[in-house]
PDB file of N, CA and C in Angstrom:
ATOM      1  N   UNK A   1      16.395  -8.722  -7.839  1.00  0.00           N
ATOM      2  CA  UNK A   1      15.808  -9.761  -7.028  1.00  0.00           C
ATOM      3  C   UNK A   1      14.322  -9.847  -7.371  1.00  0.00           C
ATOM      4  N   UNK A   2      14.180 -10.823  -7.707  1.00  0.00           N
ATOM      5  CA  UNK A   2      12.410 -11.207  -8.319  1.00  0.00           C
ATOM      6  C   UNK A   2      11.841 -11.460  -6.929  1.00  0.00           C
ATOM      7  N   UNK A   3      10.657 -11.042  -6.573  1.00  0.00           N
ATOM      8  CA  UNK A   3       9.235 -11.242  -5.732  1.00  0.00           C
ATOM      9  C   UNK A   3       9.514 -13.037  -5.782  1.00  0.00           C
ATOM     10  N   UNK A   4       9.196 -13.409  -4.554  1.00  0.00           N
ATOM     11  CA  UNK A   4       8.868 -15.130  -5.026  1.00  0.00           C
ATOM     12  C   UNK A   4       7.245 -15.372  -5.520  1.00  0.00           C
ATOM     13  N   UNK A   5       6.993 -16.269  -6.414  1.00  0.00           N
ATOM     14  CA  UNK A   5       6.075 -16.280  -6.785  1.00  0.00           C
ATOM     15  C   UNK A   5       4.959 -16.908  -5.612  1.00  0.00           C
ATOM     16  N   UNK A   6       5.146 -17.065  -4.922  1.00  0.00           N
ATOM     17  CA  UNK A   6       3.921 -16.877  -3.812  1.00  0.00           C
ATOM     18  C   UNK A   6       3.422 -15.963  -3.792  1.00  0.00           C
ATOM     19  N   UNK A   7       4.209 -15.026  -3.174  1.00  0.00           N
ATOM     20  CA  UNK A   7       3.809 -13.570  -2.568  1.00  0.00           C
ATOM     21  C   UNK A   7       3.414 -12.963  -3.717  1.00  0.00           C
ATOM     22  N   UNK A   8       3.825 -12.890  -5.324  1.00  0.00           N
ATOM     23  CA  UNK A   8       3.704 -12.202  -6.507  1.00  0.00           C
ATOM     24  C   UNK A   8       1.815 -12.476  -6.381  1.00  0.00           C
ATOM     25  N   UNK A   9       1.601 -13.704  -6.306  1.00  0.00           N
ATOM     26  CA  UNK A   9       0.433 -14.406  -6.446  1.00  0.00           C
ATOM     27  C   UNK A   9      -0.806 -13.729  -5.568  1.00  0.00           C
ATOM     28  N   UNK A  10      -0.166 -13.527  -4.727  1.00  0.00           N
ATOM     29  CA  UNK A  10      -0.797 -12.939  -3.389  1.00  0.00           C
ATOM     30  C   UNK A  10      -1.294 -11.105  -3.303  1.00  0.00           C
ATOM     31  N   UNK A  11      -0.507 -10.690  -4.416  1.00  0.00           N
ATOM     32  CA  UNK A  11      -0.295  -9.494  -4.628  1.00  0.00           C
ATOM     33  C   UNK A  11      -1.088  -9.342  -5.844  1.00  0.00           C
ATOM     34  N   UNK A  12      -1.158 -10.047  -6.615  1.00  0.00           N
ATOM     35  CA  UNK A  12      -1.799  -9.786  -8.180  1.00  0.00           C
ATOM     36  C   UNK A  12      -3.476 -10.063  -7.376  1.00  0.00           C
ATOM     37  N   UNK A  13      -3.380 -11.036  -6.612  1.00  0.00           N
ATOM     38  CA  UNK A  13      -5.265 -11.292  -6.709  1.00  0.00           C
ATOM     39  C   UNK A  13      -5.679 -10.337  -5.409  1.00  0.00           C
ATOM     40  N   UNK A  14      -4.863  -9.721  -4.542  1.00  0.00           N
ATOM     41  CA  UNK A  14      -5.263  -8.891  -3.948  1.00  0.00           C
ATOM     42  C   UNK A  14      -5.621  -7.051  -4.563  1.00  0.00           C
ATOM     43  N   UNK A  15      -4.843  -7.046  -5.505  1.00  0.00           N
ATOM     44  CA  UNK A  15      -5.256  -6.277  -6.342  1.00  0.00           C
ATOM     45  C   UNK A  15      -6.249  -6.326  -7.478  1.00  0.00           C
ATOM     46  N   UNK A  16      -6.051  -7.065  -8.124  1.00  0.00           N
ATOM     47  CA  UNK A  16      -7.429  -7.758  -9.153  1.00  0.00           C
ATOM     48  C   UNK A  16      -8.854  -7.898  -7.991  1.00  0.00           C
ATOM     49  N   UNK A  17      -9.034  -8.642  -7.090  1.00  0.00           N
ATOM     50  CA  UNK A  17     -10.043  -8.391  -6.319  1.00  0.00           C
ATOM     51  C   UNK A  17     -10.453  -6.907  -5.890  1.00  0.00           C
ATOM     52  N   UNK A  18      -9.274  -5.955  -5.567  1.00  0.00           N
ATOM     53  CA  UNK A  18     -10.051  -4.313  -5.264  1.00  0.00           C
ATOM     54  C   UNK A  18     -10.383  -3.487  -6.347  1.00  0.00           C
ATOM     55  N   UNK A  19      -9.783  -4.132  -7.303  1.00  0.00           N
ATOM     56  CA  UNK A  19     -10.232  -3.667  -8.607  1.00  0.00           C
ATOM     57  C   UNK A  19     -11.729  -4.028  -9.160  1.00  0.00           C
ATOM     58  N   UNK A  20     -12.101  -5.156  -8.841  1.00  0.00           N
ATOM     59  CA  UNK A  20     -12.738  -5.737  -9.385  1.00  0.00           C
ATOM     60  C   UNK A  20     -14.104  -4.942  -8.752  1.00  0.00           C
ATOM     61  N   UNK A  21     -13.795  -4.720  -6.888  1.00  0.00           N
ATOM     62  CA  UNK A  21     -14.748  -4.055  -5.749  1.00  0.00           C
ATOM     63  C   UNK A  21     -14.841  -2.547  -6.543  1.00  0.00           C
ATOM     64  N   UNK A  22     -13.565  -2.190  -6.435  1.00  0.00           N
ATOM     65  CA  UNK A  22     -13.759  -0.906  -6.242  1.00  0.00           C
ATOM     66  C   UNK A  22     -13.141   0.082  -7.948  1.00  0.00           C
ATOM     67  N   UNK A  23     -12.516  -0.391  -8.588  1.00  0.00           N
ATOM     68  CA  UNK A  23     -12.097  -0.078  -9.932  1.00  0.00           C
ATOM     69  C   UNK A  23     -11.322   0.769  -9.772  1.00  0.00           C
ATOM     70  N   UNK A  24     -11.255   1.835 -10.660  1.00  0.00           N
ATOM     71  CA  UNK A  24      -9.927   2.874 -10.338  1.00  0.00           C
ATOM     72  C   UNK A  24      -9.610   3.465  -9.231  1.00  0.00           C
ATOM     73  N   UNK A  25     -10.206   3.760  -8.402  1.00  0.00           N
ATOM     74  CA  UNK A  25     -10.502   4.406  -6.947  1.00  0.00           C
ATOM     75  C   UNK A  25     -10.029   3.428  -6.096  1.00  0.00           C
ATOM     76  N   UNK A  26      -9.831   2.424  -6.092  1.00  0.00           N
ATOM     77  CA  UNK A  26      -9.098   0.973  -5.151  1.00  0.00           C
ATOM     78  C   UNK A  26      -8.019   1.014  -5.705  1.00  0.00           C
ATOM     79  N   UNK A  27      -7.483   1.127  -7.316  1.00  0.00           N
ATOM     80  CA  UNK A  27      -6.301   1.085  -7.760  1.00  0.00           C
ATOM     81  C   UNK A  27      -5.509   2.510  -7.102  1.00  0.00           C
ATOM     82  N   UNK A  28      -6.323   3.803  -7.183  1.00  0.00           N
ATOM     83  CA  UNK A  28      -5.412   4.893  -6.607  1.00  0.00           C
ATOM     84  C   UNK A  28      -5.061   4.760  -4.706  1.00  0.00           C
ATOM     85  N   UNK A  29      -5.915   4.151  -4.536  1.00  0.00           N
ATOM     86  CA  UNK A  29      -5.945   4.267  -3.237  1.00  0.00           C
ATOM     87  C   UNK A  29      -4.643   3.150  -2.735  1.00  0.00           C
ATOM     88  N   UNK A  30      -4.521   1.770  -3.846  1.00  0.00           N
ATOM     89  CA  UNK A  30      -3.332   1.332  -3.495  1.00  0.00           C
ATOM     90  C   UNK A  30      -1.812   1.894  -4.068  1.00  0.00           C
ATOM     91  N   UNK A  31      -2.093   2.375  -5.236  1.00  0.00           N
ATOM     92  CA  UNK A  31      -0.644   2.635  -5.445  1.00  0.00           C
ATOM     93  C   UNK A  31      -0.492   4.389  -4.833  1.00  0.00           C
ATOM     94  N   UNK A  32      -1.061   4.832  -4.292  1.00  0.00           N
ATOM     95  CA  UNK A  32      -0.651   6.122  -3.191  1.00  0.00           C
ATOM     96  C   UNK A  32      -0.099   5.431  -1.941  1.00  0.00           C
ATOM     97  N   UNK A  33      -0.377   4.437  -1.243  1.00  0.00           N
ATOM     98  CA  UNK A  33      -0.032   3.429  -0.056  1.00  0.00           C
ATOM     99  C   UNK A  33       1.734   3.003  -0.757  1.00  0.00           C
ATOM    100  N   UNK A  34       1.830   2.298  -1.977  1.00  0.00           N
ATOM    101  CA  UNK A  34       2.575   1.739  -2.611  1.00  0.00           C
ATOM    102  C   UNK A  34       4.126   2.862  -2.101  1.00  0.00           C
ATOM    103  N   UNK A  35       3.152   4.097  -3.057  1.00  0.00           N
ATOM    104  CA  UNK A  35       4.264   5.085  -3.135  1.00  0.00           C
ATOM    105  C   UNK A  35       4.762   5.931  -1.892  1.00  0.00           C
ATOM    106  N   UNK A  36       3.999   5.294  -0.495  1.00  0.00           N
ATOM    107  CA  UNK A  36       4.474   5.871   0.537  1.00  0.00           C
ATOM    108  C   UNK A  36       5.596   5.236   1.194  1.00  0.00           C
ATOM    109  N   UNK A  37       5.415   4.112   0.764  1.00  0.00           N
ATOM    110  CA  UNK A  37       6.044   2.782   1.493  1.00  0.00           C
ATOM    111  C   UNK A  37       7.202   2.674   0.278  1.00  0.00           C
ATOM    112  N   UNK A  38       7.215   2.919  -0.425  1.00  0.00           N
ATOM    113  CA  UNK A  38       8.725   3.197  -1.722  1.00  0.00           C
ATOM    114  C   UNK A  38       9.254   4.343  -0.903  1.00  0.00           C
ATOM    115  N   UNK A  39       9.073   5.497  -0.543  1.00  0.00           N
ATOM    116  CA  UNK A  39       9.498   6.615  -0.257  1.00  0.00           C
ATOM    117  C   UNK A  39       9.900   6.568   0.698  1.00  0.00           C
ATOM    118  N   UNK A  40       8.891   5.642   1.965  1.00  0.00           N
ATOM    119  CA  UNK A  40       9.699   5.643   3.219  1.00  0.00           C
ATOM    120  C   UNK A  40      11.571   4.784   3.255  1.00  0.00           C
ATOM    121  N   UNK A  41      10.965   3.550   2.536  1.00  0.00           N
ATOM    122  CA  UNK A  41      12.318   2.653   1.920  1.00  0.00           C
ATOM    123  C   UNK A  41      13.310   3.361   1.741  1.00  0.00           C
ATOM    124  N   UNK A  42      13.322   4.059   0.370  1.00  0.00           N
ATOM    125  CA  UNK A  42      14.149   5.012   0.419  1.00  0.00           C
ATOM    126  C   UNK A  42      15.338   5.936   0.821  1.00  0.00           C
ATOM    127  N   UNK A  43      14.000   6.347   2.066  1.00  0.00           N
ATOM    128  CA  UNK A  43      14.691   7.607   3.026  1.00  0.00           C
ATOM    129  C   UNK A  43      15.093   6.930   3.736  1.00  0.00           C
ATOM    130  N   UNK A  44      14.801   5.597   4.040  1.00  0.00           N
ATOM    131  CA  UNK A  44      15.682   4.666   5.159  1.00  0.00           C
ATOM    132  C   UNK A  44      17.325   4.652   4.326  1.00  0.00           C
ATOM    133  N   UNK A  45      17.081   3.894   3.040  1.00  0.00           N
ATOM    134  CA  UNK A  45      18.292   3.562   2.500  1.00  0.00           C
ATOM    135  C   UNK A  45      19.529   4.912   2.821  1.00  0.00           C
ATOM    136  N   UNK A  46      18.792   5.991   2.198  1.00  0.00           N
ATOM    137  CA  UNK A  46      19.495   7.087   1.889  1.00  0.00           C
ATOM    138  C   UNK A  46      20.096   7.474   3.538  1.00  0.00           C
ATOM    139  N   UNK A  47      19.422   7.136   4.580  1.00  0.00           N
ATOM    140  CA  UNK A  47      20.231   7.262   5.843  1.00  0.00           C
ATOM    141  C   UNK A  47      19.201   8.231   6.350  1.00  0.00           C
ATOM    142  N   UNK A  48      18.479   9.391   5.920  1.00  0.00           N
ATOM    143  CA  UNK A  48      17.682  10.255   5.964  1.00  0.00           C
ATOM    144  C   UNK A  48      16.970   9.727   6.999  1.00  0.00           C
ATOM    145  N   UNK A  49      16.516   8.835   7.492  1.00  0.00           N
ATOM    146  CA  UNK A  49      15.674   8.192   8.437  1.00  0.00           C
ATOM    147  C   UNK A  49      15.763   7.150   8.790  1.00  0.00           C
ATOM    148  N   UNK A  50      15.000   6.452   9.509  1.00  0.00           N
ATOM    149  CA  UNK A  50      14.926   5.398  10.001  1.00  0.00           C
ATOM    150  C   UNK A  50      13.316   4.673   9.793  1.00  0.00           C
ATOM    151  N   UNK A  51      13.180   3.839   9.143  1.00  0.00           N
ATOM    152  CA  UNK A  51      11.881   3.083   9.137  1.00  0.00           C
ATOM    153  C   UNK A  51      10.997   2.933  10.494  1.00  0.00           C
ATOM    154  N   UNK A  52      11.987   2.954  11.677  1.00  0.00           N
ATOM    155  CA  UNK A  52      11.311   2.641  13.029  1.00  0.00           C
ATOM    156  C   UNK A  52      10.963   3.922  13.525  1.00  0.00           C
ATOM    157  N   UNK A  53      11.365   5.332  13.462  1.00  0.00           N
ATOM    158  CA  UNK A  53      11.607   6.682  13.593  1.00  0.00           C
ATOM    159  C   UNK A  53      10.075   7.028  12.903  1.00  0.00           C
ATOM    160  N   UNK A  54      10.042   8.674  12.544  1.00  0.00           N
ATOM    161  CA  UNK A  54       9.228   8.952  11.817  1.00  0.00           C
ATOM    162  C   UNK A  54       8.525   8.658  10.630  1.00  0.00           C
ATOM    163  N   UNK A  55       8.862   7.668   9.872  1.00  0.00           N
ATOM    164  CA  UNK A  55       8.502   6.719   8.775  1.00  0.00           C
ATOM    165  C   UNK A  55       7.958   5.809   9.276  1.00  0.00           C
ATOM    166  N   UNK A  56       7.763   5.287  10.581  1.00  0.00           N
ATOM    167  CA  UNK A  56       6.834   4.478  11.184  1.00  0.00           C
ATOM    168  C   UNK A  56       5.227   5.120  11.038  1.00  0.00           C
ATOM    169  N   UNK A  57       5.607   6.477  11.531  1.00  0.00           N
ATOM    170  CA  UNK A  57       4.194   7.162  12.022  1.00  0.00           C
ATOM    171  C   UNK A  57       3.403   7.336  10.504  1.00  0.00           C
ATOM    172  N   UNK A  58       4.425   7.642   9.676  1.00  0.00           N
ATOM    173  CA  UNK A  58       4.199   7.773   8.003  1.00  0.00           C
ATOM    174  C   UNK A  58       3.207   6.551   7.302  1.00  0.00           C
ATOM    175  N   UNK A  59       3.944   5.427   7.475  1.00  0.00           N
ATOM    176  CA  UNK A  59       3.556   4.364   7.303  1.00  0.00           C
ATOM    177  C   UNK A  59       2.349   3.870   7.920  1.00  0.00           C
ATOM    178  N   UNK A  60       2.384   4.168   9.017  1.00  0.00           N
ATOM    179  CA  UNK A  60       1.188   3.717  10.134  1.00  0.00           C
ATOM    180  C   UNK A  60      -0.143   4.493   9.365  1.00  0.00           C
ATOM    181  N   UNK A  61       0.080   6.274   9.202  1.00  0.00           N
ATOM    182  CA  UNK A  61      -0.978   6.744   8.698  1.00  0.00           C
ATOM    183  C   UNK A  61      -1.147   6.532   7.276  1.00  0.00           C
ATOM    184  N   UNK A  62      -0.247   5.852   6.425  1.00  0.00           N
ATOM    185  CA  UNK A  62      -0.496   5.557   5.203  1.00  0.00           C
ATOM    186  C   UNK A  62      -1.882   4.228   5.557  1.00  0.00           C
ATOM    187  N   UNK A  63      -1.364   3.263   5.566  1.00  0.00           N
ATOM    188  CA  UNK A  63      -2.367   1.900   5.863  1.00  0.00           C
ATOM    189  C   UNK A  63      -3.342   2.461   6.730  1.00  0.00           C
ATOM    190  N   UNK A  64      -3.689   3.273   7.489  1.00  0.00           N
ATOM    191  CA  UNK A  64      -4.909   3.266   8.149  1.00  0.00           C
ATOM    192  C   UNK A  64      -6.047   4.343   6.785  1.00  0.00           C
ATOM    193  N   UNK A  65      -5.063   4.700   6.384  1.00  0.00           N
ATOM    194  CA  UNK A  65      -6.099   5.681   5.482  1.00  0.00           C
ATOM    195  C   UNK A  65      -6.202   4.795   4.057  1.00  0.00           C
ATOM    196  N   UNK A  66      -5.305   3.803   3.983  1.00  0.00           N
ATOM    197  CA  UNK A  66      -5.877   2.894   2.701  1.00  0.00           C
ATOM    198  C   UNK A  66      -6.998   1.951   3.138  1.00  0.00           C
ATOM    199  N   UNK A  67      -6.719   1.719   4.586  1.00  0.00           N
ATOM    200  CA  UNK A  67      -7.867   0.462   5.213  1.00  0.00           C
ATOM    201  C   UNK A  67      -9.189   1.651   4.834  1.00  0.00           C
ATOM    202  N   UNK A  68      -9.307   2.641   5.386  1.00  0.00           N
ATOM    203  CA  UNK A  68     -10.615   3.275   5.633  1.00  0.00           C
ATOM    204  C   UNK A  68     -10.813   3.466   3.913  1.00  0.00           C
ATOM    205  N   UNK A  69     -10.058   4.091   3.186  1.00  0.00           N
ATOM    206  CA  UNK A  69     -11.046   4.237   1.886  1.00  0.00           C
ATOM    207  C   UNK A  69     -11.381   2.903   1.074  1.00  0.00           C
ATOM    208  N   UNK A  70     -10.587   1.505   0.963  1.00  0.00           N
ATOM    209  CA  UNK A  70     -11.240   0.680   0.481  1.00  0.00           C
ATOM    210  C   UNK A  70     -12.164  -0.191   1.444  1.00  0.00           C
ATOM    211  N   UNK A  71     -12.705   0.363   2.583  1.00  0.00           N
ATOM    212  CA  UNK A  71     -13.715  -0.398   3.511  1.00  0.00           C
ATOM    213  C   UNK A  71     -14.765   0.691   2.887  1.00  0.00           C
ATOM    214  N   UNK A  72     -14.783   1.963   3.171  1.00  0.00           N
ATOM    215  CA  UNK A  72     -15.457   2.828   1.618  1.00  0.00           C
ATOM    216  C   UNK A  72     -15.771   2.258   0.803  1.00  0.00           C
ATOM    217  N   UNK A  73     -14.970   1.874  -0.034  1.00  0.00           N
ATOM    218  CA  UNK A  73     -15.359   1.073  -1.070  1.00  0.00           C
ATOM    219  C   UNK A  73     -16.210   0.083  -0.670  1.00  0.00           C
ATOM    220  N   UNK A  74     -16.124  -1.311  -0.291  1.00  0.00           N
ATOM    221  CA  UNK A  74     -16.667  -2.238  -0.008  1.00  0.00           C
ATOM    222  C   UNK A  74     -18.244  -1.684   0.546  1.00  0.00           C
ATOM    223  N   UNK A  75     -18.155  -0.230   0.942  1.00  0.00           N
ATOM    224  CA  UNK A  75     -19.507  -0.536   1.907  1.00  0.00           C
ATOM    225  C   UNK A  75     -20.208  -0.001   0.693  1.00  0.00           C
ATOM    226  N   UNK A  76     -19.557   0.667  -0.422  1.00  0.00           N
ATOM    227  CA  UNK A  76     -20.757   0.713  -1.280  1.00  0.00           C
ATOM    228  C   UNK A  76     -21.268  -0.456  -2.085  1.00  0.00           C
ATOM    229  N   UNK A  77     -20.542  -0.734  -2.537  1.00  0.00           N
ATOM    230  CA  UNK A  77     -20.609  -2.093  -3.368  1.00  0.00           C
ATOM    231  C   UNK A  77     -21.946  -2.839  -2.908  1.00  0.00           C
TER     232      UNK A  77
END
């Protein structure tokens, strides 16, 4: 199943823009978020959990700790 190209669109310049802010350090900081949110997926599929369960709280502290290091970023810039 292909991304629709909206959202693809939406995704490439939101990344190209933290790149652009913040360079490799915006790129790690998103694909560690990426790979939390693959993993939580996952453990949903696999039955192991539930997305609404403890993979919520996972998730929740994933994005608050990507918001804070690329607002990091930005405040140096």
């Amino acid at each position: 199943m292909a991304i629709p190209t909206p959202v693809n669109g939406q995704i490439t310049d939101a990344v190209t823009q933290a790149h652009t802010k913040g360079g490799d350090t915006a790129l790690t900081t998103i694909v560690e978020l990426l790979e939390t949110i693959a993993s939580s997926l996952n453990a949903s599929q696999a039955g192991t959990s539930s997305l609404q369960s403890s993979n919520a709280e996972t998730l929740s502290a994933a994005f608050a700790k990507a918001e804070g290091e690329l607002q990091d970023i930005l405040r140096k810039v």
